[in-house]
N, C-alpha and C. Protein backbone atom coordinates (compact mmCIF):
# COMPACT_ATOMS: atom_id res chain seq x y z
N UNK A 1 -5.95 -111.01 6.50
CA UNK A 1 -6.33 -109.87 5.68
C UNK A 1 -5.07 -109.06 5.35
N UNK A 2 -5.19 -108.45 3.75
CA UNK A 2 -4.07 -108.12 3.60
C UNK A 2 -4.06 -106.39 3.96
N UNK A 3 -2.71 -105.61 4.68
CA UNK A 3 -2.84 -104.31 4.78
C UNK A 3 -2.35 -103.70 3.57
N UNK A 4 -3.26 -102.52 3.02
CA UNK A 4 -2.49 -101.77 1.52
C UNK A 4 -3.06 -100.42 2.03
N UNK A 5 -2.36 -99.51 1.31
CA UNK A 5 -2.73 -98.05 1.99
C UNK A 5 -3.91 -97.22 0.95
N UNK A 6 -4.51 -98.69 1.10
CA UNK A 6 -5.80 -97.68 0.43
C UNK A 6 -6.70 -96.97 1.02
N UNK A 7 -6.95 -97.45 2.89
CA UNK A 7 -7.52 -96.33 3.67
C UNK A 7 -6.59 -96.13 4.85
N UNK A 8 -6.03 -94.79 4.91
CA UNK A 8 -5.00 -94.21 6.17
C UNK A 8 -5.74 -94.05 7.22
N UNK A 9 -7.25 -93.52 7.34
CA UNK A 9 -7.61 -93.07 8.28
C UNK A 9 -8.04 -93.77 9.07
N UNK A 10 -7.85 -94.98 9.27
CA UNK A 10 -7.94 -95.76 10.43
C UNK A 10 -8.74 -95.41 11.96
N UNK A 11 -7.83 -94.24 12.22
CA UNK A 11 -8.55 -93.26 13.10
C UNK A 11 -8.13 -91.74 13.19
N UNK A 12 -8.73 -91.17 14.03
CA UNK A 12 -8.51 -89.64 13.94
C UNK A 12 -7.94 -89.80 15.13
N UNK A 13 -6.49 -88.97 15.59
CA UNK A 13 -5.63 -88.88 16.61
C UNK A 13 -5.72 -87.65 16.83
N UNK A 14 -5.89 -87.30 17.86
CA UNK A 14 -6.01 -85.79 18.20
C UNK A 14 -4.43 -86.00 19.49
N UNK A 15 -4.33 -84.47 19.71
CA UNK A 15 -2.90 -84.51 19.95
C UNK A 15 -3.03 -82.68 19.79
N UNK A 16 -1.51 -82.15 21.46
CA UNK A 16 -1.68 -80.88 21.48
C UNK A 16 -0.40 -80.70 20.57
N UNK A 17 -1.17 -79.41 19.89
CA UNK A 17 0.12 -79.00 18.99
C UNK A 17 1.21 -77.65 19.16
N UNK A 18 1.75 -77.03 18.83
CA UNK A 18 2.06 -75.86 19.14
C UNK A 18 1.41 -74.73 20.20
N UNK A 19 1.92 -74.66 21.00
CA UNK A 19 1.17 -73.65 21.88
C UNK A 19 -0.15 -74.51 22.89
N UNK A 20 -0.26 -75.57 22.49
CA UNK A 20 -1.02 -76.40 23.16
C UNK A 20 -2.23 -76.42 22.26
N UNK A 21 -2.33 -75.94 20.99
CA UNK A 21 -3.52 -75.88 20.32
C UNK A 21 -3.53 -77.18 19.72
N UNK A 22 -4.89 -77.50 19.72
CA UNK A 22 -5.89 -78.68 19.74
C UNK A 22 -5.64 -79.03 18.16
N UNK A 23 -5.20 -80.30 17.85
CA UNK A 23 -4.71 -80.51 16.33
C UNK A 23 -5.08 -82.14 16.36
N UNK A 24 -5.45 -82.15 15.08
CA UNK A 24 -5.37 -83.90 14.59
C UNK A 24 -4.88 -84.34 13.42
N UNK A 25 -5.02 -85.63 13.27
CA UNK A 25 -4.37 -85.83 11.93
C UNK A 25 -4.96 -87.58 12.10
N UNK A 26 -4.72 -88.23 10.73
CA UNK A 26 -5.48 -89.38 10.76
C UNK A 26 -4.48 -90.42 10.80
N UNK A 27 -4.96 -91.58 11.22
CA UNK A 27 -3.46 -92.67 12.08
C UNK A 27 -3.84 -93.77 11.58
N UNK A 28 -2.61 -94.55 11.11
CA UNK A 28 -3.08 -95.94 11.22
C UNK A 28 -1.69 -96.56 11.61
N UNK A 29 -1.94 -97.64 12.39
CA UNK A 29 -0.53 -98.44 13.08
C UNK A 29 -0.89 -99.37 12.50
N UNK A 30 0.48 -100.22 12.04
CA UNK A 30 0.68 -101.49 11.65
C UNK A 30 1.17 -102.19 12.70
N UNK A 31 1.15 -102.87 13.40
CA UNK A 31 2.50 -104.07 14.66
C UNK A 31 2.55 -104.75 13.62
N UNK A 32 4.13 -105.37 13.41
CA UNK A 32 4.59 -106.58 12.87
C UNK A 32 5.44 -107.00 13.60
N UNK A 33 5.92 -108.10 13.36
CA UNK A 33 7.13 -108.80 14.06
C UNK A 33 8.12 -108.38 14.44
N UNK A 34 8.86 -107.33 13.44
CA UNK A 34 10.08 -106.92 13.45
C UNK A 34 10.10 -105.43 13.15
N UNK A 35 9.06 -104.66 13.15
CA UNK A 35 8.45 -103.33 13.71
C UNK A 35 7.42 -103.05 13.69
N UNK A 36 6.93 -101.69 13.79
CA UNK A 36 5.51 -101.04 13.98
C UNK A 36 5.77 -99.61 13.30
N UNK A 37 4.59 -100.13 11.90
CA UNK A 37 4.66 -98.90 11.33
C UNK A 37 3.74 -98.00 11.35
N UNK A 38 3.87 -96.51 11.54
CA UNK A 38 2.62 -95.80 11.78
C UNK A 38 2.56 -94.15 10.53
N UNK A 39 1.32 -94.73 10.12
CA UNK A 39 1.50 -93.59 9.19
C UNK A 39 0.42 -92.61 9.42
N UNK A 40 0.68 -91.21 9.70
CA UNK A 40 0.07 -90.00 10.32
C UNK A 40 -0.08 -89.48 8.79
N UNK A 41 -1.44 -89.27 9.05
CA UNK A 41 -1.91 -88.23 7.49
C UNK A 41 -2.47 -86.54 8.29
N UNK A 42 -1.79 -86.09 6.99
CA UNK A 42 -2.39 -84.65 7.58
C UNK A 42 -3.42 -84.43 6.86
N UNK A 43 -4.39 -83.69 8.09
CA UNK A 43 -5.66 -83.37 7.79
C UNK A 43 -5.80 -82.28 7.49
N UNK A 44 -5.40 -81.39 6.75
CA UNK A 44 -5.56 -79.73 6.18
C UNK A 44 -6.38 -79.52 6.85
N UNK A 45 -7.64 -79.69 5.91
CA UNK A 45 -9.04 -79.17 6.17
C UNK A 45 -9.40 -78.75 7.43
N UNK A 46 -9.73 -80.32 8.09
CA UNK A 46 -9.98 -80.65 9.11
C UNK A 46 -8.94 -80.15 10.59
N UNK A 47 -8.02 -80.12 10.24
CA UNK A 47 -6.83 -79.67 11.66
C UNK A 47 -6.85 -78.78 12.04
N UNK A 48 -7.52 -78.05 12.79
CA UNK A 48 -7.73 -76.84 13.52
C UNK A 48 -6.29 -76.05 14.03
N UNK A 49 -5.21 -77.15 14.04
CA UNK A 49 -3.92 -76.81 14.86
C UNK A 49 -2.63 -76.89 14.24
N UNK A 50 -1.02 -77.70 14.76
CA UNK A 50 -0.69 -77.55 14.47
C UNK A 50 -0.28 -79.04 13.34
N UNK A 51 0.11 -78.82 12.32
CA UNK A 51 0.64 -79.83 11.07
C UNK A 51 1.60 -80.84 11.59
N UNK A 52 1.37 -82.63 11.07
CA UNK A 52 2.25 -83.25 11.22
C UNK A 52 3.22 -83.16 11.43
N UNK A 53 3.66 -82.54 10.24
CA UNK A 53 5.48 -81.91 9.63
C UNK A 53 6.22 -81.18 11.01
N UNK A 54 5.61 -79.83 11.30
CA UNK A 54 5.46 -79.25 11.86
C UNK A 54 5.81 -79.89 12.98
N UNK A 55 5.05 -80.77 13.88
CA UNK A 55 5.10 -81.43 15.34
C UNK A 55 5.76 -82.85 15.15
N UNK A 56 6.19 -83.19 14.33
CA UNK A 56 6.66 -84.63 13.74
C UNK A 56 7.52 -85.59 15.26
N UNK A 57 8.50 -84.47 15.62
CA UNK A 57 9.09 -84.90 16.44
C UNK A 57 8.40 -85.27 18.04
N UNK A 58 7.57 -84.13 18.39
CA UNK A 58 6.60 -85.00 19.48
C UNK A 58 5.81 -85.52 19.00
N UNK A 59 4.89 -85.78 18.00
CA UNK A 59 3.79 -86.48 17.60
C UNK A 59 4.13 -87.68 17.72
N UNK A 60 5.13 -88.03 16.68
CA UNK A 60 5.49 -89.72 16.77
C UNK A 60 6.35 -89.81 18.15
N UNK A 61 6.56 -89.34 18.98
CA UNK A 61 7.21 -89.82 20.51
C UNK A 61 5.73 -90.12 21.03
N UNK A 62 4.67 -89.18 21.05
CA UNK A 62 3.30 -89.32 21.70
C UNK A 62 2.82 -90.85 21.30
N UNK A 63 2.76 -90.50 20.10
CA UNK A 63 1.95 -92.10 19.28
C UNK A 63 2.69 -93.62 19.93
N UNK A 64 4.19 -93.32 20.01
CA UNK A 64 4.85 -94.37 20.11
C UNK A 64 4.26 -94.75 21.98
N UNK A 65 4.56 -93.48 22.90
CA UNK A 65 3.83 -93.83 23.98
C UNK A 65 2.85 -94.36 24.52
N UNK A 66 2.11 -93.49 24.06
CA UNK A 66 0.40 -93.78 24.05
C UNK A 66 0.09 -95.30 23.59
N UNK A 67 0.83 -95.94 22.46
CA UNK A 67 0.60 -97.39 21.98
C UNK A 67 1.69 -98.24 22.41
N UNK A 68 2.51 -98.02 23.65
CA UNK A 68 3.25 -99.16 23.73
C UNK A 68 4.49 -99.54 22.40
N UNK A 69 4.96 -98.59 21.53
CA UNK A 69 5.79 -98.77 20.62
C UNK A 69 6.71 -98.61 20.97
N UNK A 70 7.80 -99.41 20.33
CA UNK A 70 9.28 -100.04 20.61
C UNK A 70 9.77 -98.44 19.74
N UNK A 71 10.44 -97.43 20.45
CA UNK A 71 11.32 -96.45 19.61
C UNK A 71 12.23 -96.70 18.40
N UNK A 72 13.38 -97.94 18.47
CA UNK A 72 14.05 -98.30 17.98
C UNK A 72 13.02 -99.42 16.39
N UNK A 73 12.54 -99.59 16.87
CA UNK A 73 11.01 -100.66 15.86
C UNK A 73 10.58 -99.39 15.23
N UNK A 74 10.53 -98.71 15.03
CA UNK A 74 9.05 -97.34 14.47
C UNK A 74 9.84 -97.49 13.02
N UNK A 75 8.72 -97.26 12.37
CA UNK A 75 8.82 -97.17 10.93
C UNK A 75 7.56 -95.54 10.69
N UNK A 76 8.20 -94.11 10.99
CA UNK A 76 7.38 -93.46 10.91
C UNK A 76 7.05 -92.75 9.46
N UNK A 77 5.85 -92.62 9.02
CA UNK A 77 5.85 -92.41 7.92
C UNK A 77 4.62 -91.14 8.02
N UNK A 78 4.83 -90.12 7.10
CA UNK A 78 3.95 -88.64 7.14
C UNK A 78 3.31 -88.95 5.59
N UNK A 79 2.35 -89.17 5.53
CA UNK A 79 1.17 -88.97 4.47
C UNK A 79 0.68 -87.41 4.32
N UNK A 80 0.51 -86.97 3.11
CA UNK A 80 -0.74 -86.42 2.66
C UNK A 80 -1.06 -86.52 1.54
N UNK A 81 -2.31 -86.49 2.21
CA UNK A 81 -3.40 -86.84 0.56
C UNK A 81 -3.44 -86.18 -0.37
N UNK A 82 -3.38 -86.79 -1.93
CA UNK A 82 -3.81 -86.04 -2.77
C UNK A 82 -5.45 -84.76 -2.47
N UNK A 83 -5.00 -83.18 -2.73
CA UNK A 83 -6.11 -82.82 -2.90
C UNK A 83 -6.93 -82.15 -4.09
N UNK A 84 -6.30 -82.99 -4.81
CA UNK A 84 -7.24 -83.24 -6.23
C UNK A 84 -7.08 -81.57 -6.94
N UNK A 85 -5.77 -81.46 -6.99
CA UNK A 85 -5.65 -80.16 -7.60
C UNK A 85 -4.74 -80.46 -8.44
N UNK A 86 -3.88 -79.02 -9.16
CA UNK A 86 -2.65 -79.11 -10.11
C UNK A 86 -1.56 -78.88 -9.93
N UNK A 87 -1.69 -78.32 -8.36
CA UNK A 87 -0.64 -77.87 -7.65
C UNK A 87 0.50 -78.93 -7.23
N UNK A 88 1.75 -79.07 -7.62
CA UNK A 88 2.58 -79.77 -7.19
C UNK A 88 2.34 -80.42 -5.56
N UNK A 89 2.25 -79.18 -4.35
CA UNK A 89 2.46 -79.56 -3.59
C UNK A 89 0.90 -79.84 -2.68
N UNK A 90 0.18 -79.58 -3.61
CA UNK A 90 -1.16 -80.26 -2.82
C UNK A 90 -1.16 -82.22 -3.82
N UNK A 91 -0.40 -82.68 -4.31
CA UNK A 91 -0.66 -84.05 -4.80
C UNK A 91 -0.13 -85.03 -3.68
N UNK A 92 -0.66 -86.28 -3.86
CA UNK A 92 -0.73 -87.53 -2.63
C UNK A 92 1.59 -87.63 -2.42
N UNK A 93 2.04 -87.43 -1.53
CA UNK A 93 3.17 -87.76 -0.95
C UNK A 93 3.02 -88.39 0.27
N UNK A 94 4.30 -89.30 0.61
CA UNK A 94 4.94 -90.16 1.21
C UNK A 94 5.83 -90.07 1.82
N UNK A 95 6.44 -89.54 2.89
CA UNK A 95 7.69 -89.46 3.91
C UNK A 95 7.98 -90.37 4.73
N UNK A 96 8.90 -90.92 4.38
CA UNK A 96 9.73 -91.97 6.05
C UNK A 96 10.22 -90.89 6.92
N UNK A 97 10.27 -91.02 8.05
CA UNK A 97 10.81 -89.65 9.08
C UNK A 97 11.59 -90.73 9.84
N UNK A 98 12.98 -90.45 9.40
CA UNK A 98 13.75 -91.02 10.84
C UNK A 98 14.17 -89.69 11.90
N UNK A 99 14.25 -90.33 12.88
CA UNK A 99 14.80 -89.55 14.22
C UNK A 99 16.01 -90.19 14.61
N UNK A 100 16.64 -89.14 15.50
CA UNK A 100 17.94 -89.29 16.37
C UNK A 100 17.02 -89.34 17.54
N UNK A 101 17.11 -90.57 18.45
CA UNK A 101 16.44 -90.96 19.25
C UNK A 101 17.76 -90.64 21.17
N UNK A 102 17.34 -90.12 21.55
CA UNK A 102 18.53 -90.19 22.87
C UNK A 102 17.72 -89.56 24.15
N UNK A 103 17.78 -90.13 24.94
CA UNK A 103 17.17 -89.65 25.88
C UNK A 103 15.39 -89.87 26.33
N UNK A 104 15.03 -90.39 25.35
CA UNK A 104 14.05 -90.54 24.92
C UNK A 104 12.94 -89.30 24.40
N UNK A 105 13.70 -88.93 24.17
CA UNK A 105 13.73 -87.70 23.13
C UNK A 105 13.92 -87.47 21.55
N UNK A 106 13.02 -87.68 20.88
CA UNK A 106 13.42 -87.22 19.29
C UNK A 106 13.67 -86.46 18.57
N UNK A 107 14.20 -86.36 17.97
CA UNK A 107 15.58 -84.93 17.13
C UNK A 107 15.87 -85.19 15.73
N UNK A 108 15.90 -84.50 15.47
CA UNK A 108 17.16 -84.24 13.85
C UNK A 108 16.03 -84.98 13.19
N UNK A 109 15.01 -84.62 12.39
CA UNK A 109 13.86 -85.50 11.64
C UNK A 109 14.66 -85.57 10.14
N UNK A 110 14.82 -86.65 9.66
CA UNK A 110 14.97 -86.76 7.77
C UNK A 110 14.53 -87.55 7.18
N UNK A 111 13.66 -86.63 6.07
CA UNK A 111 12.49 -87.43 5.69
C UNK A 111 13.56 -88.00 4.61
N UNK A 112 12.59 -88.94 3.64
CA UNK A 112 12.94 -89.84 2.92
C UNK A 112 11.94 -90.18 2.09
N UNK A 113 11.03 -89.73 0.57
CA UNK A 113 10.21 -89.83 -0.16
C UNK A 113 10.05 -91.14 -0.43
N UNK A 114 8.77 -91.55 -0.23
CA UNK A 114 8.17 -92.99 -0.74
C UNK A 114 7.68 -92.86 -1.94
N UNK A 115 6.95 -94.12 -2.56
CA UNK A 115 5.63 -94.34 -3.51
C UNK A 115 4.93 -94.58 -2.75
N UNK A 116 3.91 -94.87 -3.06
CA UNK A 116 2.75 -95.56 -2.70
C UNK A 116 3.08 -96.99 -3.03
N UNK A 117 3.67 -97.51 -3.67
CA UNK A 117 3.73 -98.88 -3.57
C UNK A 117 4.72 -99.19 -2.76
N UNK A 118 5.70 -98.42 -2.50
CA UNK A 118 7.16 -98.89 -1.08
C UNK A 118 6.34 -98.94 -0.35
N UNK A 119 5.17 -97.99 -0.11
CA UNK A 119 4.54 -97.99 1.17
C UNK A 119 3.80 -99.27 1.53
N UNK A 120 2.73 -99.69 0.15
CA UNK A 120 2.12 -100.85 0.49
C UNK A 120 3.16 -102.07 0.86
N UNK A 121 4.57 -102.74 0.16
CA UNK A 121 5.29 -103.54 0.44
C UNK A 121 5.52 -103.30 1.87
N UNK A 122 6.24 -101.86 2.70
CA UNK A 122 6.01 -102.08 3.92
C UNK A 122 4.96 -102.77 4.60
N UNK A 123 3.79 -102.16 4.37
CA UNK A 123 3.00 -102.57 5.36
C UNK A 123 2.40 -104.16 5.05
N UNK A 124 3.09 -105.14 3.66
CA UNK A 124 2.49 -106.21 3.41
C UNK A 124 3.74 -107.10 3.30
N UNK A 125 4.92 -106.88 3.46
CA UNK A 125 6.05 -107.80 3.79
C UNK A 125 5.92 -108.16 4.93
């Protein structure tokens, strides 16, 4: 079966956010051979807590834990959905997030704008 990012929400990941407040966001992991890509969508609406963006740097250390992911393998990527407005910054975007990884600790986040179709070739190469 082929993966395309026509549904992110795979599942709902809950996860403490700032201050320890109770936050989620929607997950889907890819494993491949030669990494594991995981793309975290933020849930506006729905997130009671704190934002992907926001927690980026423990979120994807958590995710990578919690699933057995290779640090150096992560292909992390920050979704949000189009929300069907006119507003520039409510339309569907794409972030690669690399980290400075040391200690096992993640740092220095820089994103890197996708399409939607870089995204699908990731997850279907």
């Amino acid at each position: 079966m082929e993966a395309t990012v026509s549904n992110y929400q795979d599942q709902v990941y809950s996860y403490n956010g700032l201050w320890d407040l109770p936050s989620i966001c929607g997950l889907k992991i890819v494993k491949k051979e030669n990494n594991t890509i995981v793309i975290a969508t933020d849930l506006f609406d729905e997130n009671p807590g704190t934002s992907i963006t926001e927690w980026n740097t423990k979120l994807a250390k958590d995710i990578c834990d919690k699933n057995e992911i290779n640090y150096n393998k992560l292909i992390y990527i920050e979704h949000t959905p189009d929300k069907k407005t006119k507003l520039s910054f409510n339309q569907e975007s794409f972030f690669k997030v690399d980290f400075e990884i040391s200690d096992e600790k993640f740092d220095n986040p820089k994103w890197q704008e996708l399409t939607k179709d870089e995204v699908n070739i990731l997850l279907t190469e």
